[in-house]
C-alpha atoms as a PDB file:
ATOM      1  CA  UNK A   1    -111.690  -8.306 -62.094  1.00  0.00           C
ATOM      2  CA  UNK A   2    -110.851 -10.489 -65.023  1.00  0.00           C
ATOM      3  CA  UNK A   3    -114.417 -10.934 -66.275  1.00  0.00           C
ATOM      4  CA  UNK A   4    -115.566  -7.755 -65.106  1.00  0.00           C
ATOM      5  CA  UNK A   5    -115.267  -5.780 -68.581  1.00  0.00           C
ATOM      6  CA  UNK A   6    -117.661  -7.890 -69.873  1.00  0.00           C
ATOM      7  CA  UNK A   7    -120.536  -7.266 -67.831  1.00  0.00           C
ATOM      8  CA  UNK A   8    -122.705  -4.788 -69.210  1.00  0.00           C
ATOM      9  CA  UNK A   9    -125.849  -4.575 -67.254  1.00  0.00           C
ATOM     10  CA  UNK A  10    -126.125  -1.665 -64.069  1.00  0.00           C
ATOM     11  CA  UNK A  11    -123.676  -3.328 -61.360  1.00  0.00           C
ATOM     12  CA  UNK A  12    -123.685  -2.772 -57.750  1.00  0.00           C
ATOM     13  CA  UNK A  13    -121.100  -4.459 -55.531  1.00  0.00           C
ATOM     14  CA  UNK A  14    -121.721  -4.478 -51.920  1.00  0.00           C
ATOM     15  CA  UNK A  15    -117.939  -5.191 -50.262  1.00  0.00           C
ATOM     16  CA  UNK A  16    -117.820  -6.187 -46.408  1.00  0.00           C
ATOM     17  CA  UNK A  17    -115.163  -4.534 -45.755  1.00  0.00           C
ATOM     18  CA  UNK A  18    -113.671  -7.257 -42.431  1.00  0.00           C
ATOM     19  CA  UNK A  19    -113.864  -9.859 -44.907  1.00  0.00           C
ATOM     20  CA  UNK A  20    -110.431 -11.680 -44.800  1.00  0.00           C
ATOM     21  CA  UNK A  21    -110.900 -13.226 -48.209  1.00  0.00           C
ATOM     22  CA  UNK A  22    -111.548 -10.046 -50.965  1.00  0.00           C
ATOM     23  CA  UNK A  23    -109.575  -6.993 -49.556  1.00  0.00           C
ATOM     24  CA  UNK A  24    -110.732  -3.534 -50.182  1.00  0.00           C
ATOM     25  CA  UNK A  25    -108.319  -2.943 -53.007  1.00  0.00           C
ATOM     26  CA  UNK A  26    -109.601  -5.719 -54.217  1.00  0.00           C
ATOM     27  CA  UNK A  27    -113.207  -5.092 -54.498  1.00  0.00           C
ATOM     28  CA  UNK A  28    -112.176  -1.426 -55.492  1.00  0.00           C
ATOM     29  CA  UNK A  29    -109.961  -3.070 -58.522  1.00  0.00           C
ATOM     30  CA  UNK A  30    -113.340  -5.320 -59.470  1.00  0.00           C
ATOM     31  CA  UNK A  31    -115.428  -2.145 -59.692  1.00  0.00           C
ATOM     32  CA  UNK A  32    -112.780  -0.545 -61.292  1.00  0.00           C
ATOM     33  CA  UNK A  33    -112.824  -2.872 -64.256  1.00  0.00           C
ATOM     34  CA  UNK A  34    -116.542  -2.748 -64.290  1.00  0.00           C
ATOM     35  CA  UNK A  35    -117.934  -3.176 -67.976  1.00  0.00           C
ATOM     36  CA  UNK A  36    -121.074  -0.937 -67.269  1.00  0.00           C
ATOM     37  CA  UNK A  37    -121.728   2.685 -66.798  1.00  0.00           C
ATOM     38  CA  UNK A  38    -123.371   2.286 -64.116  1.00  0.00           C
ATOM     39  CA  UNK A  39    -121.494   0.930 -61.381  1.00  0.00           C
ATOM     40  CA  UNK A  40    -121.890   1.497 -57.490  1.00  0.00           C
ATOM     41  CA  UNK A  41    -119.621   0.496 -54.601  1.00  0.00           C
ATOM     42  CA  UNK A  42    -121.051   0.132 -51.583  1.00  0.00           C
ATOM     43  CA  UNK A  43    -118.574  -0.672 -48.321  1.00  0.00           C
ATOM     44  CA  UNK A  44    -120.283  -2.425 -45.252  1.00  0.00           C
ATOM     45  CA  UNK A  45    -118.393  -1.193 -42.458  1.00  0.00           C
ATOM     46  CA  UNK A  46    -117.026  -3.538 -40.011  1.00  0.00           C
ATOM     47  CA  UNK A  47    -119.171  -6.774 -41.564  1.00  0.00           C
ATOM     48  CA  UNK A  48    -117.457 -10.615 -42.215  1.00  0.00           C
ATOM     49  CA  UNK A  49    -117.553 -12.433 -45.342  1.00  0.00           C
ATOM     50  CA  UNK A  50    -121.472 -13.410 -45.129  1.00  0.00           C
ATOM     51  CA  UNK A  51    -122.340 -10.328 -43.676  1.00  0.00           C
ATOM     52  CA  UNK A  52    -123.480 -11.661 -40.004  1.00  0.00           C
ATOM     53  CA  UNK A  53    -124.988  -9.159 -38.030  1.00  0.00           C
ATOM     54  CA  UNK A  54    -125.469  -6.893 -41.470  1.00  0.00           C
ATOM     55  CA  UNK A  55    -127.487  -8.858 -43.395  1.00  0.00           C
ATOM     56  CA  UNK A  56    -130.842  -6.898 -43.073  1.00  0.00           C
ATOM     57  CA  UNK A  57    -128.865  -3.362 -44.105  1.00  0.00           C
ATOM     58  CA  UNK A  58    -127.456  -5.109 -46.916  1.00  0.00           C
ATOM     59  CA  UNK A  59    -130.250  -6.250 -47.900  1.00  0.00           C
ATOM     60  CA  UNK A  60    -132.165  -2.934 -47.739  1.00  0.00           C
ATOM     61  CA  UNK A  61    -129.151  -1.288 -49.458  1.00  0.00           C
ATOM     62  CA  UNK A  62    -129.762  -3.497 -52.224  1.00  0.00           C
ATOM     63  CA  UNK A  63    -133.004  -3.383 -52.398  1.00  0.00           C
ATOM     64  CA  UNK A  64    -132.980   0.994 -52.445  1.00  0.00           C
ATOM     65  CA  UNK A  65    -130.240   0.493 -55.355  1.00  0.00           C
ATOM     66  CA  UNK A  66    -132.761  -1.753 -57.609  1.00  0.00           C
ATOM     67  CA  UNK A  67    -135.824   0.136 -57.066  1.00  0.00           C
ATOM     68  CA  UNK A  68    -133.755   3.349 -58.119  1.00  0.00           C
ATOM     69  CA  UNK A  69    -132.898   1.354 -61.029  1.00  0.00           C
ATOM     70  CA  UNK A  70    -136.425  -0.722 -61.804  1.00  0.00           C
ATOM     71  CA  UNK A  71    -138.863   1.408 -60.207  1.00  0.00           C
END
């Protein structure tokens, strides 16, 4: 969240949300303090730090969100 003014450029944060390391709050705090106007938060229910077992919906998440962006 500290560095997060600073970036600029269209920011998409994808937060598993049974990660035991970054809480919800504190993804939700890290968007929050976003630098860029465009910002999306995207929660992946139920999915661990690395995203096992969610990897290819991530991935297709984030691959919808840039070619909205960078068509």
């Amino acid at each position: 969240a500290d560095t997060m003014p600073q970036v600029t450029v269209p920011t998409l944060l994808v937060h598993p949300t049974a990660d035991t390391e970054i809480r919800v709050w504190q993804a939700k705090e890290i968007v929050d303090a976003a630098g860029a106007d465009d910002v999306t938060y995207l929660e992946m229910k139920g999915a661990p730090h690395y995203l096992e077992g969610h990897r290819p919906e991530a991935l297709e998440a984030v691959a919808q969100w840039i070619e909205a962006r960078f068509p």
